[in-house]
N, C-alpha and C. Protein backbone atom coordinates (compact mmCIF):
# COMPACT_ATOMS: atom_id res chain seq x y z
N UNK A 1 0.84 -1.17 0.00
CA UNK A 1 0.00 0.00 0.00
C UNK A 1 0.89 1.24 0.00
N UNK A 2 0.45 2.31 -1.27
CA UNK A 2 1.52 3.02 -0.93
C UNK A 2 0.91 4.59 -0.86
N UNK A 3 0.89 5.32 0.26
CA UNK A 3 0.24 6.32 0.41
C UNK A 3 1.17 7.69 0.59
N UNK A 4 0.39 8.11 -0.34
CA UNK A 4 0.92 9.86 -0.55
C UNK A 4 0.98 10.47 1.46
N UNK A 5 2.55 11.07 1.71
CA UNK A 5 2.45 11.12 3.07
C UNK A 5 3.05 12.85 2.79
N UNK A 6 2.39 13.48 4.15
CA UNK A 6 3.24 14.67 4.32
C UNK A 6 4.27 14.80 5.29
N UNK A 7 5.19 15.55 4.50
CA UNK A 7 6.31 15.84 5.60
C UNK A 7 6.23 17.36 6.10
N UNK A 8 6.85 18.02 7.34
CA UNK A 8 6.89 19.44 7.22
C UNK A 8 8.60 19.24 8.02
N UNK A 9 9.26 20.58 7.55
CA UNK A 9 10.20 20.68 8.10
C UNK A 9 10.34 22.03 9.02
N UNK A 10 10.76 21.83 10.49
CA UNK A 10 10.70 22.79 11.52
C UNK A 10 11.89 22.85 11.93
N UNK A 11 12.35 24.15 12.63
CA UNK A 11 13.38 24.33 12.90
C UNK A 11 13.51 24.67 14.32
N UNK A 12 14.28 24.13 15.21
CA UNK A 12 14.00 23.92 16.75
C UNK A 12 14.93 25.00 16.97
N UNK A 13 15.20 25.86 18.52
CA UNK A 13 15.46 26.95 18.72
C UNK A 13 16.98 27.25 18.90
N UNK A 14 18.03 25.79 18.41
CA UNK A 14 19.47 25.54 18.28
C UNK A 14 19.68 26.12 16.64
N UNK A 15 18.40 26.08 15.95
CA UNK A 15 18.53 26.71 14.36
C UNK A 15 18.53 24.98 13.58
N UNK A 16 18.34 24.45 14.41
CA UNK A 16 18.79 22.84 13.75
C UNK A 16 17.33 22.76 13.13
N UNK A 17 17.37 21.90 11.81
CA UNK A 17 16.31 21.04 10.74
C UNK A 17 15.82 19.85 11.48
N UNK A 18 14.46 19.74 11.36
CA UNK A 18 14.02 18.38 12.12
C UNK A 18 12.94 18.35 11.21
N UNK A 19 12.55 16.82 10.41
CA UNK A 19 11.25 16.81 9.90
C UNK A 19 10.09 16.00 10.62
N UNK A 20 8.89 16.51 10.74
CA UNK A 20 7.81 15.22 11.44
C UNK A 20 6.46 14.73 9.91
N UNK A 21 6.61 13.75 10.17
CA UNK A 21 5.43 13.35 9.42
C UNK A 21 3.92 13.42 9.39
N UNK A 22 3.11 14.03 8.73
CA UNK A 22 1.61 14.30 9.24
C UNK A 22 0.91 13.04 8.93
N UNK A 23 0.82 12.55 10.29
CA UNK A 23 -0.48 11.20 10.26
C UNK A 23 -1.82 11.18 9.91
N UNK A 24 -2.37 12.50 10.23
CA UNK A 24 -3.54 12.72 10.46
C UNK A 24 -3.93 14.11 10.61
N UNK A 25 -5.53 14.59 9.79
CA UNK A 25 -5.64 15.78 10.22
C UNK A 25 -6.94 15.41 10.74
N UNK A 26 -7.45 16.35 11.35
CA UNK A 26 -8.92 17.07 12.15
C UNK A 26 -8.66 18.06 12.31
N UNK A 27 -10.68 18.22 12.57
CA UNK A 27 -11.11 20.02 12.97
C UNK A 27 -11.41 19.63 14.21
N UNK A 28 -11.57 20.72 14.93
CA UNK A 28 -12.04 21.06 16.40
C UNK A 28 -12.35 22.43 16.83
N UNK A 29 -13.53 23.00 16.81
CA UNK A 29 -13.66 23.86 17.33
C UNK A 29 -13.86 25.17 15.96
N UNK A 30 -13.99 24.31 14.77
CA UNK A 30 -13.71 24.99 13.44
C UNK A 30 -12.29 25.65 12.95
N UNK A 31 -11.45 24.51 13.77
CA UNK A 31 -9.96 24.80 13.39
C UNK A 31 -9.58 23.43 12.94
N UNK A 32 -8.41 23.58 12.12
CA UNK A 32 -8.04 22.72 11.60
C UNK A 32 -6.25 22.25 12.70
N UNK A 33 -6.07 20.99 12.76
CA UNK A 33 -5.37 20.88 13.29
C UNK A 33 -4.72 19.04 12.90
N UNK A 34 -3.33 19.16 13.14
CA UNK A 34 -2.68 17.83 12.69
C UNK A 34 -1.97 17.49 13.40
N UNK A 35 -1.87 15.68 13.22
CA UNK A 35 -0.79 15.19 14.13
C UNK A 35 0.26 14.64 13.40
N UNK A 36 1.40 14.84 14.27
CA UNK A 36 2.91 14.72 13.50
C UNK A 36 3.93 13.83 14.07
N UNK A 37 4.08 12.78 13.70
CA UNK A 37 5.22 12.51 14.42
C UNK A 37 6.58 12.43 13.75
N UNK A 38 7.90 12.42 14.56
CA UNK A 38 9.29 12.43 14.06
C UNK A 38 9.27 11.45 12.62
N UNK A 39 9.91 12.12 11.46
CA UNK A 39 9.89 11.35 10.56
C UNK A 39 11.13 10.25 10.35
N UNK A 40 11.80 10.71 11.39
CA UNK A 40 12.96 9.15 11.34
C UNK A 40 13.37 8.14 12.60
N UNK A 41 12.06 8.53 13.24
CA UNK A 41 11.61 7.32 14.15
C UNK A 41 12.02 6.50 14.46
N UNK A 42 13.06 5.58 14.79
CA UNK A 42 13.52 4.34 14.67
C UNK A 42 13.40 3.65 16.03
N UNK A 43 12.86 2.67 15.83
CA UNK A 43 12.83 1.64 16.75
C UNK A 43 13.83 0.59 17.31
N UNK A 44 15.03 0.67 16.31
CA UNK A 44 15.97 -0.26 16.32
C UNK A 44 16.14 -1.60 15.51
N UNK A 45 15.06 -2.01 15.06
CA UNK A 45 14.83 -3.26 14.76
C UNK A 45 15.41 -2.83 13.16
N UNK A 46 15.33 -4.10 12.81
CA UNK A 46 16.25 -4.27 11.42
C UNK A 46 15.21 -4.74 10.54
N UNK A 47 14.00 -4.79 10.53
CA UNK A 47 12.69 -5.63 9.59
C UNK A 47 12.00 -4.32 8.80
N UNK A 48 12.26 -4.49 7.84
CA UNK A 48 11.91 -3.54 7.10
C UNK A 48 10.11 -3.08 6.96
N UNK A 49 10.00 -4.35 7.13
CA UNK A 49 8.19 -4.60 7.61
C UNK A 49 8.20 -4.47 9.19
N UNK A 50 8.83 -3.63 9.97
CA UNK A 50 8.78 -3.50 11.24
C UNK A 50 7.16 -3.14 11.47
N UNK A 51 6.30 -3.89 12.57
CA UNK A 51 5.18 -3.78 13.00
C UNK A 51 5.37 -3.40 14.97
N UNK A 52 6.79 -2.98 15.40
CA UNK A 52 6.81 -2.84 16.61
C UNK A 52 6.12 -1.65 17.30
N UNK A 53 5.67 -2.05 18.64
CA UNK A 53 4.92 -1.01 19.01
C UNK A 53 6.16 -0.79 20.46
N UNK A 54 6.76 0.93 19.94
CA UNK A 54 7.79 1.23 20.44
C UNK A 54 7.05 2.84 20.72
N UNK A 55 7.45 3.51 21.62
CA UNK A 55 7.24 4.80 21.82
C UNK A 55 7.66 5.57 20.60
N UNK A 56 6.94 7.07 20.48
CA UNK A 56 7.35 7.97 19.65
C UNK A 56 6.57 9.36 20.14
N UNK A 57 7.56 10.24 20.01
CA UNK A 57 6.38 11.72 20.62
C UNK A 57 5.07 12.00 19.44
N UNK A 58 4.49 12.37 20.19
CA UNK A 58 3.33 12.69 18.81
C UNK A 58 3.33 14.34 19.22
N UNK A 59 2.68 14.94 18.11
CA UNK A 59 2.61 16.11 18.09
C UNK A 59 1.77 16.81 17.61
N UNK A 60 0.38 17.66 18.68
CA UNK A 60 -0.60 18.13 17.52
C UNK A 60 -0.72 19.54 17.26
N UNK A 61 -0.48 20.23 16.26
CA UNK A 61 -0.28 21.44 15.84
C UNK A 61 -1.38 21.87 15.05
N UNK A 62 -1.56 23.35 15.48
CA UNK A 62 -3.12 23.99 14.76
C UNK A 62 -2.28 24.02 13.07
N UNK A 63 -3.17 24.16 11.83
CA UNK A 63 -3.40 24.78 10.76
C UNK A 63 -3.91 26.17 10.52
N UNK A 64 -2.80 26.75 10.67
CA UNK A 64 -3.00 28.44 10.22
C UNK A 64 -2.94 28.65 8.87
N UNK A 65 -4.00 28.99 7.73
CA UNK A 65 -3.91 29.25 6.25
C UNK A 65 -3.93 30.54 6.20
N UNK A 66 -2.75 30.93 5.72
CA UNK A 66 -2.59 32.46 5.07
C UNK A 66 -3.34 32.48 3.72
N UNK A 67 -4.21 32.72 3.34
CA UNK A 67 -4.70 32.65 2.46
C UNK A 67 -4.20 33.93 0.73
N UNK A 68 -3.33 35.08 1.55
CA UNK A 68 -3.14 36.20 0.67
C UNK A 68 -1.43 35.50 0.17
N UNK A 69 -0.78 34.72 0.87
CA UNK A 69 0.71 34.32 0.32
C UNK A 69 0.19 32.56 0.33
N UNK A 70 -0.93 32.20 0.31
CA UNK A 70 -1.06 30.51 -0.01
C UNK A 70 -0.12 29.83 0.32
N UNK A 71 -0.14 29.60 1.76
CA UNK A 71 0.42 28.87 2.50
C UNK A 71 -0.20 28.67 3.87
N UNK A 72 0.60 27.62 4.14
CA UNK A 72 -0.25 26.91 6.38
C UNK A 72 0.86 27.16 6.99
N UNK A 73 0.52 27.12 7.67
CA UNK A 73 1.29 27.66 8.97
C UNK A 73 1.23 26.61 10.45
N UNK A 74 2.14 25.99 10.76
CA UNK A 74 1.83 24.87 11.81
C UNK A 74 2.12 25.57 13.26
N UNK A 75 1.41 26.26 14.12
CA UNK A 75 1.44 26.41 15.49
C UNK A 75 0.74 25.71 16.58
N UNK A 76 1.49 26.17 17.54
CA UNK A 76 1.04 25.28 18.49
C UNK A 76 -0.14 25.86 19.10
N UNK A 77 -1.39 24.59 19.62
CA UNK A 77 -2.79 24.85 20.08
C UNK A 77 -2.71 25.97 21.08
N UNK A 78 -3.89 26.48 21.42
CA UNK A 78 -4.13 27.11 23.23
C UNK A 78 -4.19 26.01 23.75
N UNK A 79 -3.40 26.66 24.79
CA UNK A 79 -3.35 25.83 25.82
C UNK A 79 -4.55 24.96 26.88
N UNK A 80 -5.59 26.06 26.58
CA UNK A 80 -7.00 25.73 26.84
C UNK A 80 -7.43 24.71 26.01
N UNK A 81 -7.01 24.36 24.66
CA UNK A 81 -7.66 23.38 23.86
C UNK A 81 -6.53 21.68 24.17
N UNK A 82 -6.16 21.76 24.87
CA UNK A 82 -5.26 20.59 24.46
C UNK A 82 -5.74 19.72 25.12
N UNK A 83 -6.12 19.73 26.34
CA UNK A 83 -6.83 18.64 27.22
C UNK A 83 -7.62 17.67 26.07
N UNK A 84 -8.92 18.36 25.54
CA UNK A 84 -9.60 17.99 24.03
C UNK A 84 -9.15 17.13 23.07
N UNK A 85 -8.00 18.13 22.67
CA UNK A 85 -7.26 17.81 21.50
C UNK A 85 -6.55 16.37 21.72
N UNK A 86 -5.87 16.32 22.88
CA UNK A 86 -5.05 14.97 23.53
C UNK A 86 -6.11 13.52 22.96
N UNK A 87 -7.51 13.72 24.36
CA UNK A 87 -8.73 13.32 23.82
C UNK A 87 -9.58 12.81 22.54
N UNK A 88 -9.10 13.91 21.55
CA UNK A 88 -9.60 13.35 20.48
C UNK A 88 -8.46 12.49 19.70
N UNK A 89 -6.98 13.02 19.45
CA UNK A 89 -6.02 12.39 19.04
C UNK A 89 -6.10 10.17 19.74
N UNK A 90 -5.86 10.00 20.61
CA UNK A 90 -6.25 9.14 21.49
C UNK A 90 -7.46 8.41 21.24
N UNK A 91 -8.79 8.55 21.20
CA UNK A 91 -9.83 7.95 20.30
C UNK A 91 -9.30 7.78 19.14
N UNK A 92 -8.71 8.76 18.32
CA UNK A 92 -8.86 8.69 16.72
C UNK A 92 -7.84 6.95 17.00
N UNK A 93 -6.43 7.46 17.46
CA UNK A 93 -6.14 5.81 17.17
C UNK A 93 -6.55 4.91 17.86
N UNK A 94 -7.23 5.02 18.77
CA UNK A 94 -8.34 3.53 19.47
C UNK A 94 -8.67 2.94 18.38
N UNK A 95 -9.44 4.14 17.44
CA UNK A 95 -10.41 3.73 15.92
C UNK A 95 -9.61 2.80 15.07
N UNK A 96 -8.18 3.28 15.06
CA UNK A 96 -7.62 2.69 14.19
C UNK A 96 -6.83 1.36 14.58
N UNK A 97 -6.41 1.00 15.92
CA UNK A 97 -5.71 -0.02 16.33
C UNK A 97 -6.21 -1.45 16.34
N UNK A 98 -7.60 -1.45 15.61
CA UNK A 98 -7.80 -2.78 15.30
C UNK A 98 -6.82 -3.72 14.52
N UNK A 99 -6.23 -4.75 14.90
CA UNK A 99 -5.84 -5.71 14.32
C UNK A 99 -6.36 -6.95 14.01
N UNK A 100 -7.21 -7.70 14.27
CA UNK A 100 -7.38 -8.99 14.82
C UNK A 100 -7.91 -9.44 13.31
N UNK A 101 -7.81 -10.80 13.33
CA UNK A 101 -7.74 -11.05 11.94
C UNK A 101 -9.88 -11.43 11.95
N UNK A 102 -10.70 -11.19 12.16
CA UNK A 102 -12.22 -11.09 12.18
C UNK A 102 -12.52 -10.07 11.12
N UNK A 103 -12.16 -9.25 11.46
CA UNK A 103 -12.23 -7.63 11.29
C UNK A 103 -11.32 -6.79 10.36
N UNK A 104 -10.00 -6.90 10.85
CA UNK A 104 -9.13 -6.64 9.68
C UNK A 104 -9.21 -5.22 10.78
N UNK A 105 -8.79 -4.56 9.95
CA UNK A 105 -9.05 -2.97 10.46
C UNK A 105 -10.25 -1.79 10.01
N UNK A 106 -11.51 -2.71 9.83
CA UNK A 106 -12.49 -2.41 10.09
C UNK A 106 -13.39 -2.63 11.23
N UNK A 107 -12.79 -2.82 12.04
CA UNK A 107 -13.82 -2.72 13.47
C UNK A 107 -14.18 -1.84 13.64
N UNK A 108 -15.51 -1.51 14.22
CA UNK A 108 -16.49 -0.25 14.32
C UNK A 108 -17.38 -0.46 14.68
N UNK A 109 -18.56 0.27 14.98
CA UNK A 109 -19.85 -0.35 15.68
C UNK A 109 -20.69 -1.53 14.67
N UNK A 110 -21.03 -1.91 15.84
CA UNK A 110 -21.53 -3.29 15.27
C UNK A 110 -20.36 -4.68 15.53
N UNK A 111 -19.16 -4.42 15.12
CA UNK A 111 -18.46 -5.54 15.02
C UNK A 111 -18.41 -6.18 16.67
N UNK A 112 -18.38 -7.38 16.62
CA UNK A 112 -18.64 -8.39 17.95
C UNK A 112 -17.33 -9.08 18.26
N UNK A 113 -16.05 -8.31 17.46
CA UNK A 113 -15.17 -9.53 17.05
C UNK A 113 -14.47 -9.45 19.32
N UNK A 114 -14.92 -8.37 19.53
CA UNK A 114 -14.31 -8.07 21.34
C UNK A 114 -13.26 -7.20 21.19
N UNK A 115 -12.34 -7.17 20.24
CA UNK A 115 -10.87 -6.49 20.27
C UNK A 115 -10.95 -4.95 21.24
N UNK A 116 -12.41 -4.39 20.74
CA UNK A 116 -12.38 -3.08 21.51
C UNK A 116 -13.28 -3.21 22.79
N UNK A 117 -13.62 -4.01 23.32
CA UNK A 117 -14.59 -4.36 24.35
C UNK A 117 -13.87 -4.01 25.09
C-alpha cells in the first residue's frame, strides 16, 4: 500500500532542521489541526516490515492558512484546547488499532469480534 504522506520541516530553537510526518488531520472547534510525528523514528529493529509497538512523541499542531501568500502555517494549540485535542487524538487511534484477523481494520460499531470491548 503506498500512500501519498506529508512531511513538514521545523526548525527547533538551536537553528537545527528536524522533519515530522503528518499522520492525520482534524477540525475542532472549526480549526483545523494535525498530528505529526518524528519522521525518522527508529525503533531499532532491522525488519523492514517493522510492526513494533515502540514509543514515539506525537505532536498536535493547529493549521494556520494564510490565504493572501497561499500557504499553512503549523502552530502550536491554546493551551486551553489541548486537554480535548489529547482526547480526540487518542480515540482517533483507538479507531484505528484494530488488528485482529475477524475484522481486519475495520472494526467499528456493530463488530462483535471483542478487540475493543
Amino acid at each position: 500500500m503506498n500512500e501519498e504522506r506529508d512531511f513538514v520541516t521545523f526548525t527547533d530553537d538551536d537553528g537545527n532542521d528536524f522533519e515530522l510526518d503528518v499522520i492525520d488531520y482534524f477540525d475542532y472547534n472549526g480549526k483545523e489541526y494535525a498530528v505529526l510525528i518524528d519522521a525518522n523514528a527508529d525503533c531499532g529493529c532491522d525488519d523492514e516490515d517493522c510492526d513494533c509497538e515502540h514509543e514515539t512523541d506525537v505532536y498536535i499542531m493547529q493549521i494556520v492558512v494564510n490565504e493572501a501568500e497561499d500557504t499553512e502555517e503549523f502552530v502550536s494549540p491554546a493551551d486551553e484546547d489541548m486537554d480535548a485535542l489529547i482526547e480526540i487524538v487518542q480515540a482517533r487511534f483507538e479507531e484505528e488499532d484494530c488488528d485482529c484477523e475477524e475484522c481486519g481494520d475495520e472494526c467499528g460499531e456493530g463488530c462483535d469480534c471483542g478487540c475493543k470491548n
